[in-house]
N, C-alpha and C. Protein backbone atom coordinates (compact mmCIF):
# COMPACT_ATOMS: atom_id res chain seq x y z
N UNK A 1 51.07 12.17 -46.54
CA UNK A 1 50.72 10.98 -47.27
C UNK A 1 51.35 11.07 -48.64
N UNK A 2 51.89 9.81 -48.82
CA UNK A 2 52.47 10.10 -50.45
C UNK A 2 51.80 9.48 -51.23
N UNK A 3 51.87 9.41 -52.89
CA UNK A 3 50.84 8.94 -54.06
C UNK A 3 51.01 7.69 -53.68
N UNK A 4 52.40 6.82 -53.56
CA UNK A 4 52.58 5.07 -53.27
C UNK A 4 51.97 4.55 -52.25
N UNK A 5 51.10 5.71 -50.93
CA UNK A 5 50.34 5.17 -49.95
C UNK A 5 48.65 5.12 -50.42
N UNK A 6 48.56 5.68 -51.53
CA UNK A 6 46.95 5.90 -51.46
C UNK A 6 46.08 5.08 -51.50
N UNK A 7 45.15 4.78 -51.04
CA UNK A 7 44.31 3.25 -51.44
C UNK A 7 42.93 4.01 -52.01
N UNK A 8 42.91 3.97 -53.77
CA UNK A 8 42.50 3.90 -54.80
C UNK A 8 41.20 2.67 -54.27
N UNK A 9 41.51 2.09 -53.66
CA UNK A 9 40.61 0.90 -54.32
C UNK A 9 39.72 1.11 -53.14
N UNK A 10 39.12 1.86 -52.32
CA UNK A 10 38.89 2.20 -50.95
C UNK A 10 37.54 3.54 -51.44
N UNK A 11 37.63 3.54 -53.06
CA UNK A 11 36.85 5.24 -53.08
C UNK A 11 35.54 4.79 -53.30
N UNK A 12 35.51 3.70 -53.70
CA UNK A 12 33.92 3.39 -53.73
C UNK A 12 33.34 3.58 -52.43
N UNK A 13 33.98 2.73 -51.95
CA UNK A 13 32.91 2.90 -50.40
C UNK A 13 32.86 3.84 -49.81
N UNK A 14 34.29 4.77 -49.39
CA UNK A 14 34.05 6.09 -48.69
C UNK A 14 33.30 6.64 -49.58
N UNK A 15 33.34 6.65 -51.10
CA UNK A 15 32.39 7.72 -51.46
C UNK A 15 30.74 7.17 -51.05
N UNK A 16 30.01 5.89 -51.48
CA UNK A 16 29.55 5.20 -50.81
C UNK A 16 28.82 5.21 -49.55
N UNK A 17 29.70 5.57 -48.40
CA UNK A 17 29.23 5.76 -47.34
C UNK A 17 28.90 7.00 -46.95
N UNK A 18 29.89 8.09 -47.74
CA UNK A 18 29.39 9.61 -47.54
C UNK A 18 28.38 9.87 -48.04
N UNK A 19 27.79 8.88 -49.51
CA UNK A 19 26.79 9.83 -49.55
C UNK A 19 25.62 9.39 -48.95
N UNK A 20 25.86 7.90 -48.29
CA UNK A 20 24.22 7.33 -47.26
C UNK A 20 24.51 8.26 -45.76
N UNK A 21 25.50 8.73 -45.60
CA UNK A 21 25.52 9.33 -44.10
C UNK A 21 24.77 10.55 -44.93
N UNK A 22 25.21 10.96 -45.78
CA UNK A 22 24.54 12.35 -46.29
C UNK A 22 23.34 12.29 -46.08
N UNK A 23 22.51 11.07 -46.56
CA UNK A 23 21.22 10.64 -46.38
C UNK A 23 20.68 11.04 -44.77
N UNK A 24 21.37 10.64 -44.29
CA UNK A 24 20.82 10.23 -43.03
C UNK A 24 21.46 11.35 -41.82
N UNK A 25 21.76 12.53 -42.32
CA UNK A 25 23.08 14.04 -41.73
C UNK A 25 21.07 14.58 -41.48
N UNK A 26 20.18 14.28 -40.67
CA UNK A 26 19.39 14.82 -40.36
C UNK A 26 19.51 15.30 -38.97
N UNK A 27 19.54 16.79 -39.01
CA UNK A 27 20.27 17.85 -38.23
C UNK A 27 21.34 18.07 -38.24
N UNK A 28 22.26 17.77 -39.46
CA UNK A 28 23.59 18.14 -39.71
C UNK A 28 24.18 17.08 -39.14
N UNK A 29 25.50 17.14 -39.99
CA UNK A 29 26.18 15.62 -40.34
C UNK A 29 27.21 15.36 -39.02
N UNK A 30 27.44 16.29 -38.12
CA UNK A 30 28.04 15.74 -36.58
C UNK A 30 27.05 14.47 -36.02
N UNK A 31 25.84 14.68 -36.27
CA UNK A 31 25.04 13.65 -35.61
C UNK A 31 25.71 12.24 -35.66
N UNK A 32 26.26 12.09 -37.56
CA UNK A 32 27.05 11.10 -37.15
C UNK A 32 28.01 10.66 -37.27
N UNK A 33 28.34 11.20 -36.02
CA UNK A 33 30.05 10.89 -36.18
C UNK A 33 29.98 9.06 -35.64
N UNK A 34 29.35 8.39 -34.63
CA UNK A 34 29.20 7.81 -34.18
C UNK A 34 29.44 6.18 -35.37
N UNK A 35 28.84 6.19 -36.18
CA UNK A 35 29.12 5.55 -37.61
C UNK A 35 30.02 6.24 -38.11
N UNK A 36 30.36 6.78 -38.70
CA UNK A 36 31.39 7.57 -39.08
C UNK A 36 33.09 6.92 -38.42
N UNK A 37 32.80 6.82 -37.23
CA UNK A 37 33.71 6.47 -36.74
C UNK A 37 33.93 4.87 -36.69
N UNK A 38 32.75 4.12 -36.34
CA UNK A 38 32.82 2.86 -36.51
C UNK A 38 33.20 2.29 -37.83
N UNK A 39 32.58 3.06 -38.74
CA UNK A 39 32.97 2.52 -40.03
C UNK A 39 34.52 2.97 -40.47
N UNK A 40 34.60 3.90 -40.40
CA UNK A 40 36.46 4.52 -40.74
C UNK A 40 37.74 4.02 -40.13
N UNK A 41 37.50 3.80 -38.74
CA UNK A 41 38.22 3.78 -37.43
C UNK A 41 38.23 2.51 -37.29
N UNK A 42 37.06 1.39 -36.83
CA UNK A 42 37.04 0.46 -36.57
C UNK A 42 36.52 -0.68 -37.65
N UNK A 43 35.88 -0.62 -38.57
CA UNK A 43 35.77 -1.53 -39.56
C UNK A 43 36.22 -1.75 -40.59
N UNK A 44 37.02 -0.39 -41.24
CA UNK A 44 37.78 -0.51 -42.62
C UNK A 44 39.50 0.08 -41.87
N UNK A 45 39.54 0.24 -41.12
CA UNK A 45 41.25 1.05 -40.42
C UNK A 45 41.62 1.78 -41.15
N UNK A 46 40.58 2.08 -41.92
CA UNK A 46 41.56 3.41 -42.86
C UNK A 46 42.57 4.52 -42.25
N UNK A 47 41.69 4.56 -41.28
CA UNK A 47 42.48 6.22 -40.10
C UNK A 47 42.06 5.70 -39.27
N UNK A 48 43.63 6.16 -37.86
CA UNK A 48 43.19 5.88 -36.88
C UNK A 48 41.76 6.89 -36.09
N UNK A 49 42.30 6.65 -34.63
CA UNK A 49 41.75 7.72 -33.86
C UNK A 49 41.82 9.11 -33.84
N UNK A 50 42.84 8.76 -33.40
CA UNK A 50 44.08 10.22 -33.27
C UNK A 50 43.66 10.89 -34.87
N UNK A 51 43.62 10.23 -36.39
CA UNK A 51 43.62 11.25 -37.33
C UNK A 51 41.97 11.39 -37.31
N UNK A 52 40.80 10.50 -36.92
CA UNK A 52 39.20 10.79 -36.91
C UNK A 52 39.62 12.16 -35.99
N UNK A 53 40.02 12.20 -34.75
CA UNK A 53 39.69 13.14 -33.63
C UNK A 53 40.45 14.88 -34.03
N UNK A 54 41.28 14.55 -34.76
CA UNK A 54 42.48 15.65 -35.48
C UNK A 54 41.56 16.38 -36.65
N UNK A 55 40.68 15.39 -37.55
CA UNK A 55 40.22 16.08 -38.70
C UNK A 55 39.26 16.36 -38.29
N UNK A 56 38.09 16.24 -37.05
CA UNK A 56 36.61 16.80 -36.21
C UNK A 56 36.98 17.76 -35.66
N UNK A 57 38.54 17.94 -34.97
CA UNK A 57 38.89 19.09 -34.22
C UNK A 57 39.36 20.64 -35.45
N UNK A 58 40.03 19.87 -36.08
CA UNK A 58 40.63 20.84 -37.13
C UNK A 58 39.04 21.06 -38.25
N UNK A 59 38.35 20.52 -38.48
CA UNK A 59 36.70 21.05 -39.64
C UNK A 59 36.21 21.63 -38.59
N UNK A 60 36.11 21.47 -36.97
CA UNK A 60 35.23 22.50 -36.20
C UNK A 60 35.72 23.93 -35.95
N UNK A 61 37.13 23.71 -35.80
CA UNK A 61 37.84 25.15 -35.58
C UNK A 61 37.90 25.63 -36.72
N UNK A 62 37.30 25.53 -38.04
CA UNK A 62 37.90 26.13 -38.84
C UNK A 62 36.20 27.03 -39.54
N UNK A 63 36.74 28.13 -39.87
CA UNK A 63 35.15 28.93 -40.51
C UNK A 63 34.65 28.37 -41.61
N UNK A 64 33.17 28.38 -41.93
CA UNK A 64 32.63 27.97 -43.19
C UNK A 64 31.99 26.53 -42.86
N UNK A 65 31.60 25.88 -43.79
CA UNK A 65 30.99 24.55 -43.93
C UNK A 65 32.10 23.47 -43.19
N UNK A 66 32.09 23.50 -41.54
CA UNK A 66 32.98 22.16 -41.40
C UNK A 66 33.31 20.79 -41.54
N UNK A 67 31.43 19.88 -41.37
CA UNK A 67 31.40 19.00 -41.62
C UNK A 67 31.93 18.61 -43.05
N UNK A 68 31.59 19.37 -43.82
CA UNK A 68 32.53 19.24 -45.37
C UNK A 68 33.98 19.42 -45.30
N UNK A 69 34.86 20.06 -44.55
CA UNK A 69 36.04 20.04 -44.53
C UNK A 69 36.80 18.87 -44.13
N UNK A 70 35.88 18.39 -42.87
CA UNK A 70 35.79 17.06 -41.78
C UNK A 70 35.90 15.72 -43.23
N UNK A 71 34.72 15.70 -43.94
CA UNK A 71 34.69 14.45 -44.65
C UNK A 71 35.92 14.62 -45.88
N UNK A 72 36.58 15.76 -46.37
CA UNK A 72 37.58 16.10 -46.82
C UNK A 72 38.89 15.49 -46.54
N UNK A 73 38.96 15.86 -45.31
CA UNK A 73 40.18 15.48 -44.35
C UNK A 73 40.31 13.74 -44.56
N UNK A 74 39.30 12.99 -43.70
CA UNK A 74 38.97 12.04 -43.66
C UNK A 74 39.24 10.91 -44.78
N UNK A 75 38.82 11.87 -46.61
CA UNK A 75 38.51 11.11 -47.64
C UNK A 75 40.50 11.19 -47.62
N UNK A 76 40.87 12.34 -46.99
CA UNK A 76 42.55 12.57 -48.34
C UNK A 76 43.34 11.55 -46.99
N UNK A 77 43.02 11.46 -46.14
CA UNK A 77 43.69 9.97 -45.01
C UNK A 77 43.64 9.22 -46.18
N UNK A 78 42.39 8.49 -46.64
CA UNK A 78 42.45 7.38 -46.97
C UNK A 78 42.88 7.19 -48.96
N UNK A 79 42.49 8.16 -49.48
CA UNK A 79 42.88 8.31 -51.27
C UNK A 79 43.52 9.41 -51.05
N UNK A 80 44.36 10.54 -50.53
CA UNK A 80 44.92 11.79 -51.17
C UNK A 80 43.48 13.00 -51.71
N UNK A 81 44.00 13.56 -52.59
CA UNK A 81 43.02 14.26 -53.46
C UNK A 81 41.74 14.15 -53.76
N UNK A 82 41.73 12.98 -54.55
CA UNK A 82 40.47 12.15 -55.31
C UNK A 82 39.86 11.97 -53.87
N UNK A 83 40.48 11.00 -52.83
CA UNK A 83 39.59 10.70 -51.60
C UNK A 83 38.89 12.03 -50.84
N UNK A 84 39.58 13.21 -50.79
CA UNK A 84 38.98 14.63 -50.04
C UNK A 84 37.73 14.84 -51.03
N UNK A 85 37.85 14.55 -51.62
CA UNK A 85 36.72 15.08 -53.35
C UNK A 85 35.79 14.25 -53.34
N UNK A 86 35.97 12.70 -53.05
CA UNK A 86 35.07 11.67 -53.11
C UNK A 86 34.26 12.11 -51.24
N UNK A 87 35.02 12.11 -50.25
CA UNK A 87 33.70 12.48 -48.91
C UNK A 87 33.70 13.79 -48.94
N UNK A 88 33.87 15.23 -49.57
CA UNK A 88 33.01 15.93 -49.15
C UNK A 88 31.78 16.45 -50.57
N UNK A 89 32.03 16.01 -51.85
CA UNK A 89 31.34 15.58 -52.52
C UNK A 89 30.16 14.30 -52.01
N UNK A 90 30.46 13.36 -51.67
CA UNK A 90 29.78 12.18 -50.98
C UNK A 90 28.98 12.82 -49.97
N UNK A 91 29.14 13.57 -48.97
CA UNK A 91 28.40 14.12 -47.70
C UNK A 91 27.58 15.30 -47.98
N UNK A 92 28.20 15.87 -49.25
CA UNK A 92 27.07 17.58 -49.47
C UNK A 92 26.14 16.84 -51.12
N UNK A 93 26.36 16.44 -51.59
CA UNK A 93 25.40 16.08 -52.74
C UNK A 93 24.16 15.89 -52.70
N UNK A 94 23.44 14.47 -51.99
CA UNK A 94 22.57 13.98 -51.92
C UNK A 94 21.61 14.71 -50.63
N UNK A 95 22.14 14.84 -49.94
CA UNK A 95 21.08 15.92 -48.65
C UNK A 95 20.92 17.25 -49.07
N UNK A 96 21.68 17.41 -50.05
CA UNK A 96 21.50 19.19 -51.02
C UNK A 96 20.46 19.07 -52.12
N UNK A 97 20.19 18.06 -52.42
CA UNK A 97 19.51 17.66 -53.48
C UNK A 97 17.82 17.29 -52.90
N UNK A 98 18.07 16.49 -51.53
CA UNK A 98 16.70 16.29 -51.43
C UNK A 98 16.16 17.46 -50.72
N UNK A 99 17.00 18.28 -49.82
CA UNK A 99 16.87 19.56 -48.92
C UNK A 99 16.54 20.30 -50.19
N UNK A 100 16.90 20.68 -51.42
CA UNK A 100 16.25 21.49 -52.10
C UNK A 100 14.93 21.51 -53.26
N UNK A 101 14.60 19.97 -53.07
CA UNK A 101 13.36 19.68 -53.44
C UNK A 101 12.71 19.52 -52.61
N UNK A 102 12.89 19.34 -51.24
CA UNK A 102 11.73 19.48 -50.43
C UNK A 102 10.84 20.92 -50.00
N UNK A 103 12.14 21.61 -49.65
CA UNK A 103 11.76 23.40 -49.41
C UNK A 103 10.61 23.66 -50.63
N UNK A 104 11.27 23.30 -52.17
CA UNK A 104 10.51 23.79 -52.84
C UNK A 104 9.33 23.33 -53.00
N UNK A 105 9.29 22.03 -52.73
CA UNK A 105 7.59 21.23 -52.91
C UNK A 105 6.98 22.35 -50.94
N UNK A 106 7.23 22.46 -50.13
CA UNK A 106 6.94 22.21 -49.06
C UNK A 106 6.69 24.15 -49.02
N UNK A 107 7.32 24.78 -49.63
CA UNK A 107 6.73 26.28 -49.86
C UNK A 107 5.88 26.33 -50.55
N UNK A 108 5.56 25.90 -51.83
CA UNK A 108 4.37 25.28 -52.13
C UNK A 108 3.35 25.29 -52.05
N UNK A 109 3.43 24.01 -50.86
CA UNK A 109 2.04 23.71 -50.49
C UNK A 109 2.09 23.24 -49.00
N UNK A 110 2.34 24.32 -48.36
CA UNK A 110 2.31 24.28 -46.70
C UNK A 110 1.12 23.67 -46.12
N UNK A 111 0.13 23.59 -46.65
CA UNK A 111 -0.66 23.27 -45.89
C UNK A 111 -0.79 21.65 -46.30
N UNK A 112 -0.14 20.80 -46.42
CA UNK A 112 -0.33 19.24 -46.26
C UNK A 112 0.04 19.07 -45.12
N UNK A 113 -0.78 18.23 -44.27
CA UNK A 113 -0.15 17.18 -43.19
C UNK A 113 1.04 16.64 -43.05
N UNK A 114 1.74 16.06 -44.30
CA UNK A 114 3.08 15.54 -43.64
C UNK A 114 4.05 16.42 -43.83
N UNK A 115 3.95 17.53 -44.08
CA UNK A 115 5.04 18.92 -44.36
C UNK A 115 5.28 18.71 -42.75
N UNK A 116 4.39 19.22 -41.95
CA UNK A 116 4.43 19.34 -40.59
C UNK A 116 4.85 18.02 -39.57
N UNK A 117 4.24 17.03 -40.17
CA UNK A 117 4.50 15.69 -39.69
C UNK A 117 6.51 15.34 -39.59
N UNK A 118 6.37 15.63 -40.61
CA UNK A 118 8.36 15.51 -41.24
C UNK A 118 8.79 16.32 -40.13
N UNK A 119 8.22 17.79 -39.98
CA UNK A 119 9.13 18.88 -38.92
C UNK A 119 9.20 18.46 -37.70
N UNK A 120 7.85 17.43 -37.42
CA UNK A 120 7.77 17.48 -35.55
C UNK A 120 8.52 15.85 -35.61
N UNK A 121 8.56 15.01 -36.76
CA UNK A 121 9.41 14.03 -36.27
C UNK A 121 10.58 14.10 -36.44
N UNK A 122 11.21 14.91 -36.89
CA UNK A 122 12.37 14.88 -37.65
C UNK A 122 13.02 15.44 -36.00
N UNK A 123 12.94 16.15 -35.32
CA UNK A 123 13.29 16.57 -33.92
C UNK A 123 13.90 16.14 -33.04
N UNK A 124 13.15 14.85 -32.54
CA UNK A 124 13.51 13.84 -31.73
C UNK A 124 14.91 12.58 -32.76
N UNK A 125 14.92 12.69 -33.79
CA UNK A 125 15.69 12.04 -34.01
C UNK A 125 16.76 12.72 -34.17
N UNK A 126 16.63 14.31 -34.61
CA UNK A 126 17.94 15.03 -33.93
C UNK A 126 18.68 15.18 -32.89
N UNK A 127 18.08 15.30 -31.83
CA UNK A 127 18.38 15.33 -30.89
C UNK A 127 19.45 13.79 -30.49
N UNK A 128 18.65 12.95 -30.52
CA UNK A 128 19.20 11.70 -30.50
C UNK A 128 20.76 11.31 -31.29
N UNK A 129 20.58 11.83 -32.55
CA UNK A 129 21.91 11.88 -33.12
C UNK A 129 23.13 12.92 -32.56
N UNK A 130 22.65 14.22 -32.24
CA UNK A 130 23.66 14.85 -31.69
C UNK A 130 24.06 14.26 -29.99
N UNK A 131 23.33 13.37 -29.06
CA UNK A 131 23.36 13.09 -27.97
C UNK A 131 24.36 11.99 -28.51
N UNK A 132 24.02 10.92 -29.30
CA UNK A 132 24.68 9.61 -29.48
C UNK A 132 26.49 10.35 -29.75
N UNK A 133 26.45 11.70 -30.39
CA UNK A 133 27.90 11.75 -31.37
C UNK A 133 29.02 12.83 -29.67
N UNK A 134 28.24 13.24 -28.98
CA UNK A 134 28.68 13.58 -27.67
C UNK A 134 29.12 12.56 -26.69
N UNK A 135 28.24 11.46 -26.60
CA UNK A 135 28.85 10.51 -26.17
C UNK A 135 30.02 9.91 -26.61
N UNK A 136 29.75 9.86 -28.21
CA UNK A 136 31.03 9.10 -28.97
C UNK A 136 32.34 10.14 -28.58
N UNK A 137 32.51 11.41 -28.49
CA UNK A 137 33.61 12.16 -28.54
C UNK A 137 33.84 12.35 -27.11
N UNK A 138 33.07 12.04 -26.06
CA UNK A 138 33.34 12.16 -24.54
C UNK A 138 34.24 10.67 -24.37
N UNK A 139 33.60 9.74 -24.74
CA UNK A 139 34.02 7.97 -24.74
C UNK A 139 35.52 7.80 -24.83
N UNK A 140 35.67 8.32 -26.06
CA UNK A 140 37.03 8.69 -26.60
C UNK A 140 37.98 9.36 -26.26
N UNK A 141 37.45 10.67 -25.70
CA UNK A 141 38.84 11.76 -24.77
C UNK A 141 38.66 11.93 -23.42
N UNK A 142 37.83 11.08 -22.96
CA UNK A 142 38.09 11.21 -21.54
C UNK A 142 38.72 10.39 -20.90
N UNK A 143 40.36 10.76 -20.60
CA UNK A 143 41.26 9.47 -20.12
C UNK A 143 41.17 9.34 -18.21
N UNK A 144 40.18 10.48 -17.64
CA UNK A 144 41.14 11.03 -16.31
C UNK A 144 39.47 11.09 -15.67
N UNK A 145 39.63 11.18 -14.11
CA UNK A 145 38.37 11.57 -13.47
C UNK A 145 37.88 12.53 -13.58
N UNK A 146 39.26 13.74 -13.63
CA UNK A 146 38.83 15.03 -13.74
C UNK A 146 38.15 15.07 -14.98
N UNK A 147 38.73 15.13 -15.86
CA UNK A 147 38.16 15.44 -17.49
C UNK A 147 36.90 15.15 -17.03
N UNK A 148 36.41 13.79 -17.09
CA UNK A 148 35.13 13.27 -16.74
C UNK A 148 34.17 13.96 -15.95
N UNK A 149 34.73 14.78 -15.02
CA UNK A 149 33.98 15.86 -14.11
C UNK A 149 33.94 17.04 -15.09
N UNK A 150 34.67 17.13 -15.65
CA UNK A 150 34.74 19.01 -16.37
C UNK A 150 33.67 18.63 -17.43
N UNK A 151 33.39 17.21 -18.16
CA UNK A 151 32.54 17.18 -18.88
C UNK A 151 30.94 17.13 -18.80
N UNK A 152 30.90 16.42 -17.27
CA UNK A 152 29.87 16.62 -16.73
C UNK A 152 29.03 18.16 -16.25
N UNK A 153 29.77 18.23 -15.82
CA UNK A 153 29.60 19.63 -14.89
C UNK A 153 29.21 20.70 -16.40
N UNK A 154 30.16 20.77 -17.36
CA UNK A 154 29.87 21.64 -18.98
C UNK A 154 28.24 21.28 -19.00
N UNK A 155 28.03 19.66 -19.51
CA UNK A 155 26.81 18.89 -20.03
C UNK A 155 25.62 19.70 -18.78
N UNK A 156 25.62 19.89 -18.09
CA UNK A 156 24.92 20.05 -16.55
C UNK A 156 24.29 21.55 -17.24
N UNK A 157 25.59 21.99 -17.23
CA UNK A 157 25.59 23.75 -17.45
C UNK A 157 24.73 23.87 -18.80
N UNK A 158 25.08 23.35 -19.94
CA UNK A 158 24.17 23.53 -20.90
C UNK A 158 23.11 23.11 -21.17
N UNK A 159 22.71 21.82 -20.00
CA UNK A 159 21.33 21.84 -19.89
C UNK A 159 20.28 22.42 -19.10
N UNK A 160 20.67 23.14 -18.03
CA UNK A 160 19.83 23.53 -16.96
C UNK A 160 20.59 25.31 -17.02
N UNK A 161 21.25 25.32 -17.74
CA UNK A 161 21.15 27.00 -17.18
C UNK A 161 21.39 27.63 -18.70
N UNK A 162 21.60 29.50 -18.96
CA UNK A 162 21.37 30.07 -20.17
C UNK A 162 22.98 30.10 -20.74
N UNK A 163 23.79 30.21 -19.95
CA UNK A 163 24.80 30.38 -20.06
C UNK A 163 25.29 30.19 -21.49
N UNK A 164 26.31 31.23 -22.07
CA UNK A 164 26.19 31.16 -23.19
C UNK A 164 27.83 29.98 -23.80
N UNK A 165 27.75 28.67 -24.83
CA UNK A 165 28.70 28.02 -24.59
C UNK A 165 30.07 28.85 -24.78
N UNK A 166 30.01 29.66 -25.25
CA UNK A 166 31.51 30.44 -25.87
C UNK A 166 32.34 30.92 -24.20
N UNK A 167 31.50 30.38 -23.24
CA UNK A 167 32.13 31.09 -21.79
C UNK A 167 32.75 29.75 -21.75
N UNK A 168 32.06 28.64 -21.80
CA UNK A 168 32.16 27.07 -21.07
C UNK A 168 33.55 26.58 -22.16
N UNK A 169 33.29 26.90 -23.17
CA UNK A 169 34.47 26.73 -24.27
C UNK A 169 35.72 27.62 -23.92
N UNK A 170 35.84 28.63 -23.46
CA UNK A 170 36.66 29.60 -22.75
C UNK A 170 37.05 29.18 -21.55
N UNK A 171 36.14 28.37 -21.00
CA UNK A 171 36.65 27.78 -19.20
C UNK A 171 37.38 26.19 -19.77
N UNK A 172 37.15 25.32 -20.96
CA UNK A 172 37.94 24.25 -21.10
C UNK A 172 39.09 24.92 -22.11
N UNK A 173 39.23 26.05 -22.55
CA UNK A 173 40.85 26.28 -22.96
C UNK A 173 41.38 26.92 -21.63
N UNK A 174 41.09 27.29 -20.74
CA UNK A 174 41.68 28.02 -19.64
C UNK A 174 42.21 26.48 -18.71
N UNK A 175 41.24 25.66 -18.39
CA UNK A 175 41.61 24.21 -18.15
C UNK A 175 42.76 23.42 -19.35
N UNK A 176 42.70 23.48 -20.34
CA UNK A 176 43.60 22.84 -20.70
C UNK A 176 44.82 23.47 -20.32
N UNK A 177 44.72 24.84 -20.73
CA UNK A 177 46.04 25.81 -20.36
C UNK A 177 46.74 25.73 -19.55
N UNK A 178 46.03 25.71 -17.95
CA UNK A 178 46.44 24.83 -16.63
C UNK A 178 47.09 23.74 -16.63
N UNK A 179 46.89 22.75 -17.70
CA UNK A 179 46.89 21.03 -17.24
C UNK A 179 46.32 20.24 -16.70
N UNK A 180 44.87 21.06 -16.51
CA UNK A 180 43.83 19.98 -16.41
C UNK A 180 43.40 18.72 -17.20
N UNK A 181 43.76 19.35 -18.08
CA UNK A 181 43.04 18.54 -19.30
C UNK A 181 44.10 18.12 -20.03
């Protein structure tokens, strides 16, 4: 990307939107990729597919805080520099801020009702967000029947048996390796 491509005028909102997804990164900010993507991909075109699916693949493979690398990637598509600075600033600020006033009110004084209330609801809407952002990344790369079977059959495996994923992740690079995938 060069300085004459950057769109400057674009940092409000990504910053903007990183920091309400930040808000709402309850169980960590993959949950939503699903917005994330609608909004980046399909409502502002900042980045295509191909660079959403490139900067989720490249922040997961990489060690340390990914989702922050992810909204990094994402921000320097659309501003360069300032834009990497504006989403992963935007995505770690505001959920760092309320995550560390809550711990501290909530060590505290453990024994209130909605300390516990927050833990047992907060669950089900995790779950839900990481289910919705699996769908979104299956939706997207599954061009073939097979794929569609290898993803099933994975999803199957990690729900009904112990199996540990670093085997199932080892059996889809051995499949890609092939040309399955």
């Amino acid at each position: 990307m060069t300085f004459a491509t950057l769109n400057l005028t674009a940092l409000p909102g990504l910053f903007g939107h990183f920091m309400l997804w930040s808000l709402l990164s309850i169980g960590g900010a993959i949950g939503l990729l699903p917005d994330m993507h609608r909004y980046l991909v399909d409502a502002q075109h900042w980045v295509t597919d191909e660079q959403f699916n490139a900067a989720l693949a490249l922040g997961q493979a990489s060690p340390g805080p990914n989702m922050i690398l992810f909204a990094a990637l994402l921000g320097w598509h659309v501003a360069g520099l300032i834009g990497a600075l504006a989403g992963a600033i935007g995505l770690i600020l505001p959920s760092t801020l309320i995550t560390l006033a809550y711990f501290r009110y909530s060590s505290s004084n453990p024994e209130h009702r909605w300390i516990r209330a927050i833990h047992d609801g907060l669950a089900p809407i995790t779950v839900g967000l990481l289910l919705s952002s699996g769908w979104l990344l299956a939706a997207h790369n599954v061009h073939a029947f097979l794929e569609g079977c290898i993803v099933a059959v994975v999803v199957a495996l990690n729900l009904w048996t112990r199996i540990n994923p670093l085997w199932l992740l080892l059996g889809g690079a051995a499949a890609g390796a092939l040309g399955l995938m």
